[in-house]
Structure formats: C-alpha cells, structure tokens
C-alpha atoms as a PDB file:
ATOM      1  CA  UNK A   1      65.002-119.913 -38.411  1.00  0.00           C
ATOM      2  CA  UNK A   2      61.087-119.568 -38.818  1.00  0.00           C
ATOM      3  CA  UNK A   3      58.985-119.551 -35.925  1.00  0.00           C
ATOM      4  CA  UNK A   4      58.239-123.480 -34.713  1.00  0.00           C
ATOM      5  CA  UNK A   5      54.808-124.471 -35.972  1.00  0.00           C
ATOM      6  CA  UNK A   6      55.045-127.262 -33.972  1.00  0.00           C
ATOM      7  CA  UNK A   7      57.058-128.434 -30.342  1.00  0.00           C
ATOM      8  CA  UNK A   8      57.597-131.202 -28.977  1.00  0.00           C
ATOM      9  CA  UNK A   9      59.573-131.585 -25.423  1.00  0.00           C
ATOM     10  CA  UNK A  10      60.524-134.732 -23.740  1.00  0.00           C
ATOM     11  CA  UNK A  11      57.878-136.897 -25.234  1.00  0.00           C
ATOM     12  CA  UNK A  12      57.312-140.580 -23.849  1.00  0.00           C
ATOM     13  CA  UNK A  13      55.175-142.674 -25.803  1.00  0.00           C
ATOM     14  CA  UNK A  14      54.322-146.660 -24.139  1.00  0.00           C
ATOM     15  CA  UNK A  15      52.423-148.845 -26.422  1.00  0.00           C
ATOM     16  CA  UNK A  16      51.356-151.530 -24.285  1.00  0.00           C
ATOM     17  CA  UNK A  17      54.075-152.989 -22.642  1.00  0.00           C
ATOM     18  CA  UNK A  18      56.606-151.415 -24.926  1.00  0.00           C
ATOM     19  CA  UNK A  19      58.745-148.438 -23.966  1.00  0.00           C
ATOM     20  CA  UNK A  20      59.019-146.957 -27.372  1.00  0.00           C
ATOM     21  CA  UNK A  21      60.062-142.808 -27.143  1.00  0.00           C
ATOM     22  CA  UNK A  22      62.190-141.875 -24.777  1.00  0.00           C
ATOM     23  CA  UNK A  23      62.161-138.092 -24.140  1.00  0.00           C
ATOM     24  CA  UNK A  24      61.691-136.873 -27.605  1.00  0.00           C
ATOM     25  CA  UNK A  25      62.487-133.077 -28.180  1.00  0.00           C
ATOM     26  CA  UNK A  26      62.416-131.593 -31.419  1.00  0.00           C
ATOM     27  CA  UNK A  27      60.874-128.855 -33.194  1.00  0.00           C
ATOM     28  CA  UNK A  28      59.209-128.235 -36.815  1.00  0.00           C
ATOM     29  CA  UNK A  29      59.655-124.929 -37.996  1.00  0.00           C
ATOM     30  CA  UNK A  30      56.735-123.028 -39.951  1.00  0.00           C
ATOM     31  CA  UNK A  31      56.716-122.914 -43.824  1.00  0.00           C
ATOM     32  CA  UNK A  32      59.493-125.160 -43.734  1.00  0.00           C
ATOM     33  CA  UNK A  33      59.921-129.068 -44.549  1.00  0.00           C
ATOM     34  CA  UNK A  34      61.663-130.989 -41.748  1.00  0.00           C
ATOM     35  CA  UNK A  35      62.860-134.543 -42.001  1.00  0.00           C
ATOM     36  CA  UNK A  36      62.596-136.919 -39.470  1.00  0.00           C
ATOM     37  CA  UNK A  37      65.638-139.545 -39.826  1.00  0.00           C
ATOM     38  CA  UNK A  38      67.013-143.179 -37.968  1.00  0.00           C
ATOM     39  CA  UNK A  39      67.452-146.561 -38.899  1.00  0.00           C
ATOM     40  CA  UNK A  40      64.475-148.911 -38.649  1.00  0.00           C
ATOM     41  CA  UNK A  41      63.036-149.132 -35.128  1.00  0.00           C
ATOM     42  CA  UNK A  42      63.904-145.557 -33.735  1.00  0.00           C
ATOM     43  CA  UNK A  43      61.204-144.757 -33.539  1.00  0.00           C
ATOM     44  CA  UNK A  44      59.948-142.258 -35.949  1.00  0.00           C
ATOM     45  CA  UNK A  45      56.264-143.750 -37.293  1.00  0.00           C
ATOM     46  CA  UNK A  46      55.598-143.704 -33.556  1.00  0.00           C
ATOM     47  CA  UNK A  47      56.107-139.694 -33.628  1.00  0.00           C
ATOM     48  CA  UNK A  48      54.231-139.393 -36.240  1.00  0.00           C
ATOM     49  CA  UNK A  49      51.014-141.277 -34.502  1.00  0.00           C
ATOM     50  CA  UNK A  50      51.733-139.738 -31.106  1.00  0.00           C
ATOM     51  CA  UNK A  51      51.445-136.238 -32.690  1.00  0.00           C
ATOM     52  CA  UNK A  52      48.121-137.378 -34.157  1.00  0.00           C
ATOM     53  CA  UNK A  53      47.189-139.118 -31.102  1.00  0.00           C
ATOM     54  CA  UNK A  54      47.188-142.444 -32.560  1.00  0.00           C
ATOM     55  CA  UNK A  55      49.191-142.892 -29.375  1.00  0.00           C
ATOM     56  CA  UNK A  56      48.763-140.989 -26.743  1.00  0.00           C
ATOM     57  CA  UNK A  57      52.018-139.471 -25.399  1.00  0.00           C
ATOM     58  CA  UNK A  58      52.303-140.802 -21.734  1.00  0.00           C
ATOM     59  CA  UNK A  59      55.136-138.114 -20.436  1.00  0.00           C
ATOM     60  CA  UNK A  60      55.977-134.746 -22.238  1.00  0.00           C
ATOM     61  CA  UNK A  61      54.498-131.927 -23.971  1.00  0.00           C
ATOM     62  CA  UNK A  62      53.538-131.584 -27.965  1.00  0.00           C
ATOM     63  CA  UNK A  63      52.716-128.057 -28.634  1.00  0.00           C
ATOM     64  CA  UNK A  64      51.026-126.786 -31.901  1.00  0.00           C
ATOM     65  CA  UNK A  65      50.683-122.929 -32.868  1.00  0.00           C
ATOM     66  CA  UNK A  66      51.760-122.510 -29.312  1.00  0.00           C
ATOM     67  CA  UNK A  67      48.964-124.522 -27.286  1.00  0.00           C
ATOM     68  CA  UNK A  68      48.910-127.797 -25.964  1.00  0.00           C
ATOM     69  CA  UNK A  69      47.497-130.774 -27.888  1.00  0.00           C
ATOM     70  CA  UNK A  70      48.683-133.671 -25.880  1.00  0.00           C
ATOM     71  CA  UNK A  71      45.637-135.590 -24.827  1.00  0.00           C
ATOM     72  CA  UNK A  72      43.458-134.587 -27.627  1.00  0.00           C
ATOM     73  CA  UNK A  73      41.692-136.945 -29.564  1.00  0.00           C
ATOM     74  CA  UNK A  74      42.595-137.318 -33.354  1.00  0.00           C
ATOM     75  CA  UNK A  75      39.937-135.622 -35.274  1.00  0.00           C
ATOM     76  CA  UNK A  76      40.450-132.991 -32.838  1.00  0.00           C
ATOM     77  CA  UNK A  77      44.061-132.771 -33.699  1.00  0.00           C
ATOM     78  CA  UNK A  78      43.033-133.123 -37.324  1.00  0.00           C
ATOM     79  CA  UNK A  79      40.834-129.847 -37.304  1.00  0.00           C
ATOM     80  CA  UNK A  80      43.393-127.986 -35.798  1.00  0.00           C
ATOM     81  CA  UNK A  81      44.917-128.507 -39.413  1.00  0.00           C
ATOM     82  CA  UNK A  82      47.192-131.147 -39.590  1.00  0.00           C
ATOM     83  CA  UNK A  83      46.903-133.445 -42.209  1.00  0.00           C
ATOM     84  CA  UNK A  84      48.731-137.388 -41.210  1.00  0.00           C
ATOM     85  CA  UNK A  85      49.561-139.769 -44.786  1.00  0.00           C
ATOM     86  CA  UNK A  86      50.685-142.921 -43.169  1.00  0.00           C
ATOM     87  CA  UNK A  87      52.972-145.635 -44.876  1.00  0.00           C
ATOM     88  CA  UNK A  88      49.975-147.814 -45.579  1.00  0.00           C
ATOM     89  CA  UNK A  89      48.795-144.766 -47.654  1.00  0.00           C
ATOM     90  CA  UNK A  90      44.732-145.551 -45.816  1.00  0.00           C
ATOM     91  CA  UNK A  91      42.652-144.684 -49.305  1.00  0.00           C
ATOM     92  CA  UNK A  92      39.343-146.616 -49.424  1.00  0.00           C
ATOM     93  CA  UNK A  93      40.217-148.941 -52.226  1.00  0.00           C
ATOM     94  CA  UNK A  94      36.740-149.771 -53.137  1.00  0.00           C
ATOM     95  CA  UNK A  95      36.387-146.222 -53.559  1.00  0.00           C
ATOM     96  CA  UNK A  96      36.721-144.050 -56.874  1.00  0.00           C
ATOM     97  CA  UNK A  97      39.123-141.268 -56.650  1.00  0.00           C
ATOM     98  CA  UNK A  98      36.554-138.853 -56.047  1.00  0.00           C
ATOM     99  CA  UNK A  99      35.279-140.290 -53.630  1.00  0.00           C
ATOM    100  CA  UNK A 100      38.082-141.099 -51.818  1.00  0.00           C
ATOM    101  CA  UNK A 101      38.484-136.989 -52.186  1.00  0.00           C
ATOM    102  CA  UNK A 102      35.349-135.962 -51.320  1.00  0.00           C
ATOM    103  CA  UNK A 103      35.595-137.958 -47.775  1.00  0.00           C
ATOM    104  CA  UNK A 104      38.911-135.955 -47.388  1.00  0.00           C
ATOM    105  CA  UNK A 105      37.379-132.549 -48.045  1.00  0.00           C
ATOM    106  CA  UNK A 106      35.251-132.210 -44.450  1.00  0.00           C
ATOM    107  CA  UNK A 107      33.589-128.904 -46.098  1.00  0.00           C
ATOM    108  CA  UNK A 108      32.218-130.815 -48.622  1.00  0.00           C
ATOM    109  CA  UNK A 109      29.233-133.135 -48.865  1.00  0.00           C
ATOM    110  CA  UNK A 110      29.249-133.508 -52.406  1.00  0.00           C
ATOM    111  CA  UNK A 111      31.362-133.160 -55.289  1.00  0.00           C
ATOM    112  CA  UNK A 112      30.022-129.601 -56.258  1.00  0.00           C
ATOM    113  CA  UNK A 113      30.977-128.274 -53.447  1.00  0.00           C
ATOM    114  CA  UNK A 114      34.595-129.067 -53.649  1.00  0.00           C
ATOM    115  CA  UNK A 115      36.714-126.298 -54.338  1.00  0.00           C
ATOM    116  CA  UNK A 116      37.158-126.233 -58.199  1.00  0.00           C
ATOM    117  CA  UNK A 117      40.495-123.335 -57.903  1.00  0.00           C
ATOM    118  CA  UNK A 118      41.939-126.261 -55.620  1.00  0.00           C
ATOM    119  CA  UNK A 119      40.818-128.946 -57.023  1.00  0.00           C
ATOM    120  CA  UNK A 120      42.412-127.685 -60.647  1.00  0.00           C
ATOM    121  CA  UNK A 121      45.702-126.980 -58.280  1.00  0.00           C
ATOM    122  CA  UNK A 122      45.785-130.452 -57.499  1.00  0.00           C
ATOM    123  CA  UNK A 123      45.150-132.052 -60.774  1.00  0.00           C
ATOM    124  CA  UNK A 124      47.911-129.917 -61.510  1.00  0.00           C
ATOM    125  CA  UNK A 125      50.842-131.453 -58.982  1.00  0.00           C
ATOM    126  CA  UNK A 126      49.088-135.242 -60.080  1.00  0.00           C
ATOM    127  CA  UNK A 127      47.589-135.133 -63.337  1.00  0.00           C
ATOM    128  CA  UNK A 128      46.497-139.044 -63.116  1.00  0.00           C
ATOM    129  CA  UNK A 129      44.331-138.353 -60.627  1.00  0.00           C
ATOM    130  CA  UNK A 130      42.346-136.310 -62.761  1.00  0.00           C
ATOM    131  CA  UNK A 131      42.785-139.108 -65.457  1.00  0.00           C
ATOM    132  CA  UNK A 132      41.451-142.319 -63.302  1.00  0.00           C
ATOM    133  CA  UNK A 133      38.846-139.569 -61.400  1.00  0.00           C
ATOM    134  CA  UNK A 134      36.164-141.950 -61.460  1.00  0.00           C
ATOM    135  CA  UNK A 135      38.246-145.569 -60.709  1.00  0.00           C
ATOM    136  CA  UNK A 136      38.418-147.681 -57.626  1.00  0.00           C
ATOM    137  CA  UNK A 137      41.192-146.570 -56.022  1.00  0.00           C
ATOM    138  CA  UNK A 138      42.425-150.111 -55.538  1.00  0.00           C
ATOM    139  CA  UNK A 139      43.480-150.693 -59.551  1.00  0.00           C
ATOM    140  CA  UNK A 140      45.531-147.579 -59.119  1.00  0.00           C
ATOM    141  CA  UNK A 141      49.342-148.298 -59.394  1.00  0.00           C
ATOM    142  CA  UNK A 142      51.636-147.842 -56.523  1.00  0.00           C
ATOM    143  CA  UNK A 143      52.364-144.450 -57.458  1.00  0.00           C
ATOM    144  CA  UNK A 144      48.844-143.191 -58.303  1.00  0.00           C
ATOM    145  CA  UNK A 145      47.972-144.645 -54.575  1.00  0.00           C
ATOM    146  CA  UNK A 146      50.717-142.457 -52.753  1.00  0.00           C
ATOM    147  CA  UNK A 147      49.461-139.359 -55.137  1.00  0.00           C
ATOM    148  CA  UNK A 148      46.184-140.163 -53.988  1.00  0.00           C
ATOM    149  CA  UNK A 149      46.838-140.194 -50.667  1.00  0.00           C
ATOM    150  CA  UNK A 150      48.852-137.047 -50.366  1.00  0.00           C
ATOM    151  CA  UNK A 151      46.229-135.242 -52.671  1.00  0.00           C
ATOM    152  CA  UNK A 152      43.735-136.417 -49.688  1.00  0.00           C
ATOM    153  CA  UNK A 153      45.528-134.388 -46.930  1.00  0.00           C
ATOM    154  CA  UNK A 154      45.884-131.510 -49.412  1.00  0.00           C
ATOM    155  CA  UNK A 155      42.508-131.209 -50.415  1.00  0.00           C
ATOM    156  CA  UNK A 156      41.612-128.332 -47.964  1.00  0.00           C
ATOM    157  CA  UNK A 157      44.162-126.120 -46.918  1.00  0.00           C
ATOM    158  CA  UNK A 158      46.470-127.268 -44.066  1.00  0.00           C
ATOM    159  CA  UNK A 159      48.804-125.888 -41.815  1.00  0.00           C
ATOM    160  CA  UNK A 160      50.961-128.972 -41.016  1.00  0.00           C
ATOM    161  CA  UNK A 161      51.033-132.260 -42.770  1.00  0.00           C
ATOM    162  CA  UNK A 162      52.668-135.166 -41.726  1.00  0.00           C
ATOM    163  CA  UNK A 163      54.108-137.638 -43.995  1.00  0.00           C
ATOM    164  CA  UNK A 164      55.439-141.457 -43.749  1.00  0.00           C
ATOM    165  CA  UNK A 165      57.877-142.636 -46.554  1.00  0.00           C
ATOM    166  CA  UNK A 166      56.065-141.267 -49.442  1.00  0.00           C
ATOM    167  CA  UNK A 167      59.011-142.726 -51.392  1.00  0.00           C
ATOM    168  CA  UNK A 168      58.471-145.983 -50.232  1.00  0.00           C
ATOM    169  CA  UNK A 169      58.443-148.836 -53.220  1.00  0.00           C
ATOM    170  CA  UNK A 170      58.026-146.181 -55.770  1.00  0.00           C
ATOM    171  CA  UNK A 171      59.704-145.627 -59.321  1.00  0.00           C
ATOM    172  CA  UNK A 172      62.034-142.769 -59.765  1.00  0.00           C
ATOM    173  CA  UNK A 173      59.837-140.816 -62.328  1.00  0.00           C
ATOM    174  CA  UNK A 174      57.264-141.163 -59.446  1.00  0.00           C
ATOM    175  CA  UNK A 175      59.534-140.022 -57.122  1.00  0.00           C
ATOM    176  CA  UNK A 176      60.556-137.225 -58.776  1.00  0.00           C
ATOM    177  CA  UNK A 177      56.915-136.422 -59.333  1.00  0.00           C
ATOM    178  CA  UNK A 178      56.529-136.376 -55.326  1.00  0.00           C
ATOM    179  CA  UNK A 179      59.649-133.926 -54.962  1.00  0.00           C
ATOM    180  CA  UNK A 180      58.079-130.994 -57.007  1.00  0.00           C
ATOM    181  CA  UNK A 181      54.524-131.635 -55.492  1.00  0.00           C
ATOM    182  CA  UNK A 182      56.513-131.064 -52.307  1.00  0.00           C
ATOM    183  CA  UNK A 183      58.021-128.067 -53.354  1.00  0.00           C
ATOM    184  CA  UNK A 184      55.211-126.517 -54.802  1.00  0.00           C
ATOM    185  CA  UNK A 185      53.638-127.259 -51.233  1.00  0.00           C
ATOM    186  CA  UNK A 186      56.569-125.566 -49.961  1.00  0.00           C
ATOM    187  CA  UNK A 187      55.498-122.654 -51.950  1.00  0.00           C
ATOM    188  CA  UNK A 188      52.352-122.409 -50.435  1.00  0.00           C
ATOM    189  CA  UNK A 189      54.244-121.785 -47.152  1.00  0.00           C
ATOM    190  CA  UNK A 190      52.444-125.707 -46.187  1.00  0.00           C
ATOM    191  CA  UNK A 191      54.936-126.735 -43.336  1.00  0.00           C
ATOM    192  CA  UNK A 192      55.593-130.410 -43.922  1.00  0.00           C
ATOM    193  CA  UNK A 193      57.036-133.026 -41.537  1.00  0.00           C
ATOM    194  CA  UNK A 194      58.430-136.510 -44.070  1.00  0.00           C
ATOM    195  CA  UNK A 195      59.838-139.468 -42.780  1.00  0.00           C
ATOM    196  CA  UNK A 196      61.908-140.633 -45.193  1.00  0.00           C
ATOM    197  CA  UNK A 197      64.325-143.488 -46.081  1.00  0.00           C
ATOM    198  CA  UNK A 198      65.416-142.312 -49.510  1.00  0.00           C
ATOM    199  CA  UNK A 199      68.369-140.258 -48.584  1.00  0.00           C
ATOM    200  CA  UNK A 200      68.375-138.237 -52.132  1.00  0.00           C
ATOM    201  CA  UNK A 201      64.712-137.179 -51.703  1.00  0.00           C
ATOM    202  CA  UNK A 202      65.627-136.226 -47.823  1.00  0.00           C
ATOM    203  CA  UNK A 203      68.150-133.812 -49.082  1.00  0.00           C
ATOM    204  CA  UNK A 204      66.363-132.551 -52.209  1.00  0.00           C
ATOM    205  CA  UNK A 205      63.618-131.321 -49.737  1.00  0.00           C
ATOM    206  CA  UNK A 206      64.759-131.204 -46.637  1.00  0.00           C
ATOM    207  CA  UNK A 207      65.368-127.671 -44.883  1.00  0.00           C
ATOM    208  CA  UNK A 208      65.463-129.020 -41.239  1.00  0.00           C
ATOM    209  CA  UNK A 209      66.201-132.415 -39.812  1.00  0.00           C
ATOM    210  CA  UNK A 210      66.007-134.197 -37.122  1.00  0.00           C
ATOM    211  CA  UNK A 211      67.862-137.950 -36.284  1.00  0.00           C
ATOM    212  CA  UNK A 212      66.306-140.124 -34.216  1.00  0.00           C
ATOM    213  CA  UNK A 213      67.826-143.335 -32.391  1.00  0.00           C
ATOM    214  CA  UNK A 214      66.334-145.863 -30.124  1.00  0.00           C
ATOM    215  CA  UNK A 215      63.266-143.631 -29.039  1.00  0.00           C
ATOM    216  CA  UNK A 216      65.113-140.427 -28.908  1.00  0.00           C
ATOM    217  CA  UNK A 217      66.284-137.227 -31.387  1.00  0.00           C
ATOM    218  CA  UNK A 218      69.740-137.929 -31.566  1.00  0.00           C
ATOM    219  CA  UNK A 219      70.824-134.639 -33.901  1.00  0.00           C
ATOM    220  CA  UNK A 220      69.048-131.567 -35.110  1.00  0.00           C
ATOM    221  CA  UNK A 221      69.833-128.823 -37.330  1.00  0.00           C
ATOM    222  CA  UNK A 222      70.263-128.119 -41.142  1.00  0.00           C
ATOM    223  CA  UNK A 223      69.717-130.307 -43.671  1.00  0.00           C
ATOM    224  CA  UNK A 224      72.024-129.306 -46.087  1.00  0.00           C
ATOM    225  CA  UNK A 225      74.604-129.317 -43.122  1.00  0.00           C
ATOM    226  CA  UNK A 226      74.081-133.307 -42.827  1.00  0.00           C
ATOM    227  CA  UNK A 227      74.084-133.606 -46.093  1.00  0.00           C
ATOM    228  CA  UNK A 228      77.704-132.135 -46.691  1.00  0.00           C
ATOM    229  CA  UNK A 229      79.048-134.140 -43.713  1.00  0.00           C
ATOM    230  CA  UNK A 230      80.023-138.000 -44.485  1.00  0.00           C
ATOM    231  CA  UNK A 231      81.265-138.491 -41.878  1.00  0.00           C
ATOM    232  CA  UNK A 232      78.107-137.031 -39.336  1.00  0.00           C
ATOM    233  CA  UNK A 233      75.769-139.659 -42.046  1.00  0.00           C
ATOM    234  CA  UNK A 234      78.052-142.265 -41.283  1.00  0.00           C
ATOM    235  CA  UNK A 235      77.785-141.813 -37.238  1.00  0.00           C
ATOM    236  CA  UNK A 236      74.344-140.811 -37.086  1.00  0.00           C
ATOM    237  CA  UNK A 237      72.480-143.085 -39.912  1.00  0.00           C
ATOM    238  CA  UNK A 238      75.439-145.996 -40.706  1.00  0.00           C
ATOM    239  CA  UNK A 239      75.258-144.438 -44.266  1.00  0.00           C
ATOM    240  CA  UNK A 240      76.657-141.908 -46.368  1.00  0.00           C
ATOM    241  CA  UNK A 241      74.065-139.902 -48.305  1.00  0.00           C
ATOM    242  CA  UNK A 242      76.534-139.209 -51.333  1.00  0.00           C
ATOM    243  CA  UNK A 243      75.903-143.036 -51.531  1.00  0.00           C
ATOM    244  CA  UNK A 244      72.536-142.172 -52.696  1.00  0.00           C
ATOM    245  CA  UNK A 245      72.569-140.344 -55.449  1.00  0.00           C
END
C-alpha cells in the first residue's frame, strides 16, 4: 500500500438542517486511483465538497500530505493541489475552449504563457479539444464537455484530483476515451479520487475502494477484491458488477 495522500477520520458534514456524513473514515492512497462507491444518497458528492470545503466538515479531521485542511477555504484547498470536476462538469459555456483553459491554468494570464509540453500532452489524451480550441464551450457535445472539464483540472500539474461521475450520460467510445486518459494520469503518478456509478469503469480503474452507505464508509480495501466477490457487490451495492460488463 502507498503512503495515504490524503486522510480522512470521522468526518461529520451538516448542511443546514440535514445530518448528511456520519463519521466518515477513509483514506486515498498516493499515485493510486481510489473509488468512492454507494447507492444514491450515501453520501459520496458530499465527500467530495467537504474535502474541497464546499462544506465545511462540522466534526472530524481531513488530512492532506499529512497536515490539516479542515477549515480552509476552497481556493486555499485548491492551491494545495487538488483539482475538484463536479457532476455538473462547471465549464463557462459562453466561453471558447481556451478560454475556459486559460482560467484553469492560475500561472497563466494569457494563452502564451500556457505550457505548450502540457498543453500538447493534453491534446494528446482529448484530441477534440484541440479540434473545437476556439468554440463556445456550450455547443460542445456531452462528451467534449466532460473532456473539457477534466482537461481543466489537469492543466497544471496536480497532486490530487477529485472526480464526480465522469461517466455520467456518456457514450461508450467516450467512455472508453475517459479510461485511458485516466490511466495515462495514473502514469504520471496523479492520485485520483472518482465517484463512479458505472461499475465496469470502477473496476477498469480502480486500485482502492471505498463503499459508502447512509453517510458512512461501509467497506474498504482492494478493488479488484470487490470486484471478484458477487456476493460482497450484492451486500454492499444491491448489484453484481459482472452484471456490468
């Protein structure tokens, strides 16, 4: 097991009213891609913001390269090096794609100064963004938006990145796409956290995972362990990943 990038122990989120995590404890181990599992509701977008401090953990501890960043505010968290794609992708679709980019890159304040080595690296993992460079982001398809939008958080080097249903609505050919961007990530020793709901993409990239259920993680350890075990999907998720080829 690689050394944990990131920690978090006994995490309570409230939003509002709303009791949503209850004690979350799991860990995300460097260079490595965890995924973070549960039916609808458990509670795993929630995670996602509280690391980011979307919203602000109110019990627990989130630790990141070993120090503390519960209570810090979002950009703060962000130039730490961790990178957040949410489900609702949040490009600027009145925005070209290089623009969208260039508001990405915070080193850059115009596009000369964007790192050409990278930039080629990118175009690279999602050749249509190299293609539709200068359109509004909004007439991109639904595909060419998720690229987009992972190619934003990649567009400086990160440590962590932190991803929600990338698979979400998308063709397979897209999705398939996504998987070796991933990898190739993975190659670049990125450490990447995905929720994810396709259960064939979870186990093509998953090293780690972690369960979660009503608020809390429910199961953690090897991916390829959960994905061997029917009958562990079956009690954990109320599916069986062979079901999902």
């Amino acid at each position: 097991m690689s050394q944990a990038l990131l920690e978090l122990s006994a995490v309570q989120t409230h939003i509002g009213a709303y009791h949503i995590l209850h004690g979350v404890d799991f860990a995300v181990p460097e260079g490595q891609v965890t995924m973070l599992l549960g039916r609808n509701g458990a509670g795993k977008t929630t995670t996602l913001r509280t690391i980011m401090g979307l919203w602000p953990a109110s019990a627990g501890e989130l630790r990141f390269q070993g120090k503390s960043i519960k209570g810090l505010a979002t950009p703060d968290i962000a130039n730490l090096g961790i990178a957040y794609v949410p489900e609702s992708m949040g490009i600027f679709s009145d925005l070209t794609v290089k623009d969208n980019m260039l508001l990405a890159a915070r080193q850059a304040r115009h596009a000369g100064e964007l790192d050409d080595q990278r930039l080629a690296w990118i175009f690279g993992l999602f050749p249509a963004l190299k293609k539709f460079w200068l359109y509004p982001a909004g007439k991109l398809s639904g595909g060419q938006k998720q690229m987009l939008a992972v190619a934003r958080a990649i567009i400086e080097p990160r440590a962590l990145i932190l991803i929600d249903e990338p698979s979400k609505g998308l063709a397979p050919s897209i999705i398939r796409n996504l998987i070796e961007a991933f990898h190739e990530l993975k190659r670049q020793r990125t450490t990447l956290l995905l929720v994810e709901q396709n259960f064939a993409m979870a186990r093509a990239l998953g090293d780690q995972v972690a369960v979660m259920d009503n608020g809390r993680v429910v199961h953690c350890g090897a991916m390829a362990e959960l994905a061997e075990d029917d009958a562990m999907q079956q009690r954990l998720l109320g599916l069986s990943l062979g079901a999902h080829p």
